[in-house]
C-alpha atoms as a PDB file:
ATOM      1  CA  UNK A   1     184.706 -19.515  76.449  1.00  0.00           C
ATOM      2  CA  UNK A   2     185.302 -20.001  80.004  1.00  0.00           C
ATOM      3  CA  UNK A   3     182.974 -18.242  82.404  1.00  0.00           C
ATOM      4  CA  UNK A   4     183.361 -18.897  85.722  1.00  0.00           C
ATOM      5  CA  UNK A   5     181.571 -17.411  88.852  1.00  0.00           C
ATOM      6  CA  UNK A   6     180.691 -17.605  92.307  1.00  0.00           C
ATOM      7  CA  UNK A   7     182.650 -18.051  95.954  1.00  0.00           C
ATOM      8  CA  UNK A   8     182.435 -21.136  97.565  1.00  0.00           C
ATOM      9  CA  UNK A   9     183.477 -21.691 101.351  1.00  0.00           C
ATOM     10  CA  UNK A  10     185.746 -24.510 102.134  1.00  0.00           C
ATOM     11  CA  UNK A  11     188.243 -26.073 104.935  1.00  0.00           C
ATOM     12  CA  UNK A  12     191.615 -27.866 104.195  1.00  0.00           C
ATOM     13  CA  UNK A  13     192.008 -31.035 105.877  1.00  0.00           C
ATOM     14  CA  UNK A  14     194.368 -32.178 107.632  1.00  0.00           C
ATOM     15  CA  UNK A  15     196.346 -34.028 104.604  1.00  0.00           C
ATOM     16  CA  UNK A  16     196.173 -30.499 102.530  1.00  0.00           C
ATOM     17  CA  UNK A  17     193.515 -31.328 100.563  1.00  0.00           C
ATOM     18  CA  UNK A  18     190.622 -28.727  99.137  1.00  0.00           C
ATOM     19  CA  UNK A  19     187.726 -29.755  97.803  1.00  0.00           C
ATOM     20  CA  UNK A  20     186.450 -27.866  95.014  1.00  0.00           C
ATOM     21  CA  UNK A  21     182.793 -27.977  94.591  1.00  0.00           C
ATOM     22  CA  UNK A  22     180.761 -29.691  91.819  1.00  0.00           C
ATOM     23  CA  UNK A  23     179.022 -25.761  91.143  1.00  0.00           C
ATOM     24  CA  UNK A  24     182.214 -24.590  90.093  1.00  0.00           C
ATOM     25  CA  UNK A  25     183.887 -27.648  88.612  1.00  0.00           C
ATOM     26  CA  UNK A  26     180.250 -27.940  86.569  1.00  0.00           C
ATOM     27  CA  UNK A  27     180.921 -24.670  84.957  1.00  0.00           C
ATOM     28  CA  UNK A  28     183.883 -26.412  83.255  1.00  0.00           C
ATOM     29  CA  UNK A  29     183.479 -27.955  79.776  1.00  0.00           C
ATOM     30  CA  UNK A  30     186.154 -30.857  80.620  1.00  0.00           C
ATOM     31  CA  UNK A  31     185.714 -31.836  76.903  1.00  0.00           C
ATOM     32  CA  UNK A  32     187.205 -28.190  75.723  1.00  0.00           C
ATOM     33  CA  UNK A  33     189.733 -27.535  78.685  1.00  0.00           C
ATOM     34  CA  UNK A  34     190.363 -30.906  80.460  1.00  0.00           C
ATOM     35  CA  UNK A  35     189.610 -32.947  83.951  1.00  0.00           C
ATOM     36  CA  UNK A  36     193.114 -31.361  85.601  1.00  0.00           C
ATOM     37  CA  UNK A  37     193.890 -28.312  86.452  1.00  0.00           C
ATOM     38  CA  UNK A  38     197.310 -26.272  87.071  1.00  0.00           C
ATOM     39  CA  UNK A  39     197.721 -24.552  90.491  1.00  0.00           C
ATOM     40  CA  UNK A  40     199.353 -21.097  89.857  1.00  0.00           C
ATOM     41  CA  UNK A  41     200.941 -18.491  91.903  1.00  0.00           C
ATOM     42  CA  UNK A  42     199.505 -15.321  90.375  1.00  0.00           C
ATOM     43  CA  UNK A  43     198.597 -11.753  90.068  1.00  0.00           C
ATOM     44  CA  UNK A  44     199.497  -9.639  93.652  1.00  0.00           C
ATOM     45  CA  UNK A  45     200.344 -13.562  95.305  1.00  0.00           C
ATOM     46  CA  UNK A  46     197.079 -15.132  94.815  1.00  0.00           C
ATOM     47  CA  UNK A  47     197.132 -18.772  94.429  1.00  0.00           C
ATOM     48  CA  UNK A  48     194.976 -19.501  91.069  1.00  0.00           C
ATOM     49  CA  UNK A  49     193.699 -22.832  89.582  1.00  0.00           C
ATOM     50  CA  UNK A  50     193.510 -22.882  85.822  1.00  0.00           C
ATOM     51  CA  UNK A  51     192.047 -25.294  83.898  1.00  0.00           C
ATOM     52  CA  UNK A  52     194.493 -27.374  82.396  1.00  0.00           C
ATOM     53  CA  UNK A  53     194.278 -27.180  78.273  1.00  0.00           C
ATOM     54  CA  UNK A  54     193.732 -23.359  79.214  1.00  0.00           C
ATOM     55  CA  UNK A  55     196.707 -22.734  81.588  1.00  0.00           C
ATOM     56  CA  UNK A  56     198.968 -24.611  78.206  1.00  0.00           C
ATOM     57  CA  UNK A  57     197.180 -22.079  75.933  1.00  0.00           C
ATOM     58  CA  UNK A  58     198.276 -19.464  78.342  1.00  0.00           C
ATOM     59  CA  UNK A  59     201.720 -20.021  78.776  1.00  0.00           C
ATOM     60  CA  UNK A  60     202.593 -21.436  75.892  1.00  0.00           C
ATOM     61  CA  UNK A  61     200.766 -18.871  73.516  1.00  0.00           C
ATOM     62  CA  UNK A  62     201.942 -15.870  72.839  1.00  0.00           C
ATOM     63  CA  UNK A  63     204.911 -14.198  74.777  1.00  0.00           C
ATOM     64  CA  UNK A  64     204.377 -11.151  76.747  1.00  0.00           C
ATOM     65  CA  UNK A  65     205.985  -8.047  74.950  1.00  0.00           C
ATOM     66  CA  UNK A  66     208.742  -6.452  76.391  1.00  0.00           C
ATOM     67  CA  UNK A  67     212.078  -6.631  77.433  1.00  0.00           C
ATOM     68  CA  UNK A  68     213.857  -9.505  76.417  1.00  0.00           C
ATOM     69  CA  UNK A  69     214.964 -10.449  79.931  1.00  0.00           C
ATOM     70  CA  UNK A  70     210.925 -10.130  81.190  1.00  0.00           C
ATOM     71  CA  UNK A  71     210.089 -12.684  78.556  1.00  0.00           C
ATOM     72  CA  UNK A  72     212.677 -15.060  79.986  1.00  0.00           C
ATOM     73  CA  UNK A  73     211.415 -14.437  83.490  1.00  0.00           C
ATOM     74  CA  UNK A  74     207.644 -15.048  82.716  1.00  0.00           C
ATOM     75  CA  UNK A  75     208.136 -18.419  81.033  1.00  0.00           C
ATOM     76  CA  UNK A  76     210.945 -19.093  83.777  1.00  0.00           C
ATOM     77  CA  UNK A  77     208.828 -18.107  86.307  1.00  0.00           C
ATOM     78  CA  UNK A  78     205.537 -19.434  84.367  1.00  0.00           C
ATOM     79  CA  UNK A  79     206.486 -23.078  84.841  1.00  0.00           C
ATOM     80  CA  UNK A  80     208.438 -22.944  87.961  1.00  0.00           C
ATOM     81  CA  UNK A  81     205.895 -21.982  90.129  1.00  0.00           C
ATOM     82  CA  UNK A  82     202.798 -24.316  88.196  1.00  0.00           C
ATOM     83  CA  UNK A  83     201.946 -27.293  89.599  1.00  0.00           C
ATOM     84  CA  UNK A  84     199.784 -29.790  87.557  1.00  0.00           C
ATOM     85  CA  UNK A  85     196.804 -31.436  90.454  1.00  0.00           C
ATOM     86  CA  UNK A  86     194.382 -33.574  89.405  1.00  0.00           C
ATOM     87  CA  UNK A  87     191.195 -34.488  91.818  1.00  0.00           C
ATOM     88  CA  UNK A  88     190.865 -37.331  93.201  1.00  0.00           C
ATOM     89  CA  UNK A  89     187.245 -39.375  93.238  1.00  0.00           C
ATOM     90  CA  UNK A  90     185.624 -37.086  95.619  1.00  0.00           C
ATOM     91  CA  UNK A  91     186.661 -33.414  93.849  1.00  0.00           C
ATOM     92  CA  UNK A  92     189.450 -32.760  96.084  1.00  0.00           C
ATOM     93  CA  UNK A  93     193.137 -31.595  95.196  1.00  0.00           C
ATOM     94  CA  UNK A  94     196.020 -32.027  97.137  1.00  0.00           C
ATOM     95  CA  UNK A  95     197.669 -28.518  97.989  1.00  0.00           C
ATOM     96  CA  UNK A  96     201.423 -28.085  97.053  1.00  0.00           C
ATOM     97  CA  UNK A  97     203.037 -26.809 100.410  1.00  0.00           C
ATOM     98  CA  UNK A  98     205.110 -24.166  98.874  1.00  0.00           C
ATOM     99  CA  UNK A  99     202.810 -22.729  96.599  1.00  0.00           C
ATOM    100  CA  UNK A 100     200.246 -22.857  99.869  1.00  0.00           C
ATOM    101  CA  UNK A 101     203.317 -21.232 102.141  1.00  0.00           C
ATOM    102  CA  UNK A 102     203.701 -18.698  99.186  1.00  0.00           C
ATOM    103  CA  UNK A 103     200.173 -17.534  99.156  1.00  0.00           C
ATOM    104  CA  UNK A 104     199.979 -17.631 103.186  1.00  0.00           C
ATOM    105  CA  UNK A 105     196.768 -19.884 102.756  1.00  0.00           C
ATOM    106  CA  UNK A 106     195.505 -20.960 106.429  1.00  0.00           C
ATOM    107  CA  UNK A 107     192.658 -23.718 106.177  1.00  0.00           C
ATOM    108  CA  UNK A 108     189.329 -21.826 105.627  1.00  0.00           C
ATOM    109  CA  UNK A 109     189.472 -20.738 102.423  1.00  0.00           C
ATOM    110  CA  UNK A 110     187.353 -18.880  99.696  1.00  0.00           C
ATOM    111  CA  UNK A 111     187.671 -20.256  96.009  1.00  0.00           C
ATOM    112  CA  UNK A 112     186.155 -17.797  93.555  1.00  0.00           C
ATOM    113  CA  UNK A 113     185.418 -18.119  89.855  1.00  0.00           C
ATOM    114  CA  UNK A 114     186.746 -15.489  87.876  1.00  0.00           C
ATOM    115  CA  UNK A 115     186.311 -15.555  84.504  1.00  0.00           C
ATOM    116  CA  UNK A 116     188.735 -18.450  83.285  1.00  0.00           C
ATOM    117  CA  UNK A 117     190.792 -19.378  86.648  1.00  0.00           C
ATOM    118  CA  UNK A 118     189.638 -19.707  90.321  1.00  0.00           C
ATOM    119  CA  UNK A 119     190.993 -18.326  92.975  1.00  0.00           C
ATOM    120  CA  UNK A 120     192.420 -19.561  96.210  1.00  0.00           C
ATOM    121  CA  UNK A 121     191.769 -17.150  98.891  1.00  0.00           C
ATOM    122  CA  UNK A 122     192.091 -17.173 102.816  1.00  0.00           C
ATOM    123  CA  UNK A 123     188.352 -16.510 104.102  1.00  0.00           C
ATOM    124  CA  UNK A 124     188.758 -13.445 105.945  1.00  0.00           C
ATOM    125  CA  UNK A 125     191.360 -11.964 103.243  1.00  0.00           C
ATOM    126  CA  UNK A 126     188.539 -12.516 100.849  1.00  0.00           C
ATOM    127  CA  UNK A 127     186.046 -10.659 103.177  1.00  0.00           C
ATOM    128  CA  UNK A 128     188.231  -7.878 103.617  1.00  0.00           C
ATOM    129  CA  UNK A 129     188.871  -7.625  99.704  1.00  0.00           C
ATOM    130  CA  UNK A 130     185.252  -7.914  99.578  1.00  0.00           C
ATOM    131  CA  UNK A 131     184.596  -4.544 101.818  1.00  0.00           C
ATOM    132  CA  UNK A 132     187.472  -2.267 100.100  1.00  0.00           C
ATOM    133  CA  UNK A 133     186.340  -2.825  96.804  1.00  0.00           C
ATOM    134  CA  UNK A 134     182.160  -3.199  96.882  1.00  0.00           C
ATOM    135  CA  UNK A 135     181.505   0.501  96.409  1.00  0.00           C
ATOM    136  CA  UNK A 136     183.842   0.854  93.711  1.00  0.00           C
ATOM    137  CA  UNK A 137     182.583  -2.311  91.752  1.00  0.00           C
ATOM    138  CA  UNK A 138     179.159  -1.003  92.521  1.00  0.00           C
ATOM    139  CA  UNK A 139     179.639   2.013  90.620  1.00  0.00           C
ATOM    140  CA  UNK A 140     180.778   0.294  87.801  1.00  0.00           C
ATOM    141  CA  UNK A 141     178.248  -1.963  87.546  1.00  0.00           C
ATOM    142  CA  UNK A 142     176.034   0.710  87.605  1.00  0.00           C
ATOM    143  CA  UNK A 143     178.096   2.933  84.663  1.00  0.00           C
ATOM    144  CA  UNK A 144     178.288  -0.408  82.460  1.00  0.00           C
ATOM    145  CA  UNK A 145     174.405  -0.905  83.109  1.00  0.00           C
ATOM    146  CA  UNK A 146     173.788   2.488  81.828  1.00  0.00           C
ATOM    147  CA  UNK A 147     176.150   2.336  78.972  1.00  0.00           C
ATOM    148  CA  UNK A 148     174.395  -1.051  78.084  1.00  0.00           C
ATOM    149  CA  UNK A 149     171.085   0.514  78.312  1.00  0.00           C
ATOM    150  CA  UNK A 150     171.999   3.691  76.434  1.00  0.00           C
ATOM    151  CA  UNK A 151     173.390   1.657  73.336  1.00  0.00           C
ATOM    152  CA  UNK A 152     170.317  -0.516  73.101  1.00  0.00           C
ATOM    153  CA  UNK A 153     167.930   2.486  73.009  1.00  0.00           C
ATOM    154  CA  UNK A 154     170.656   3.978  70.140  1.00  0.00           C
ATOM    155  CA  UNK A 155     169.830   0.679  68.413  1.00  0.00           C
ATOM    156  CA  UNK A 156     166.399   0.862  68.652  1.00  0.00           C
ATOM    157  CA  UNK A 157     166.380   4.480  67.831  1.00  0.00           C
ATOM    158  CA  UNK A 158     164.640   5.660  70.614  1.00  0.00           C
END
């Protein structure tokens, strides 16, 4: 299972390249889900890196329910907008222009690990993400804590 985490700080340089750093790309079993990876426009325009065997198992698993004409536009717009990037010798990949234009990336960016993709963020976008949503994540880290602790002690039959 993929498990990725953290936010790492980098700069595009001048030849659109991003490094992505060895703490993140460690976190990847290359044996289970590959060396590549598959840039992705995704959920509410963020620009997402998937590992590659993953991103196949994605898109080519099951299809979404619902209308007919939404399944054709997912797997149209699935592979369309997918780029395959591999990185080169020093952990960098080279940053499609469109899909960079699409996401309105500038050149600091944020890449954070969530769960089984990273994301591609602008710096201060991240930040501001970062201050609207702490409190509420706060509170549900405390409610899960709780409901953690409450089942263990039901377990233990305390």
């Amino acid at each position: 299972m993929l498990m990725l985490t953290g936010e790492y700080e980098h700069t595009l340089d001048d030849k659109n390249r991003l490094f992505v750093s060895n703490k993140l790309r460690g976190q990847i079993d290359v044996e289970t889900y590959g060396a590549n990876f598959y840039l992705v426009l995704g959920a509410n325009g963020v620009l997402c890196l998937y590992p590659e065997k993953y991103f196949l198992r994605l898109v080519l698993g099951k299809v979404p329910t619902g209308a007919a004409d939404e399944a054709i536009a997912f797997e149209r717009l699935g592979f369309a907008l997918a780029c395959r990037v591999e990185l080169d010798r020093q952990g960098r990949l080279l940053l499609n222009e469109k899909l960079r234009r699409r996401a309105r990336l500038g050149t600091n960016l944020t890449l954070v690990g969530i769960r089984d993709h990273i994301e591609l963020w602008n710096t201060e976008d991240w930040e501001r993400y970062l201050q609207n949503h702490l409190a509420p994540y706060q509170a549900q880290m405390l409610h899960a804590r709780q409901a953690m602790l409450e089942e263990e002690c039901r377990e233990l039959d305390l």
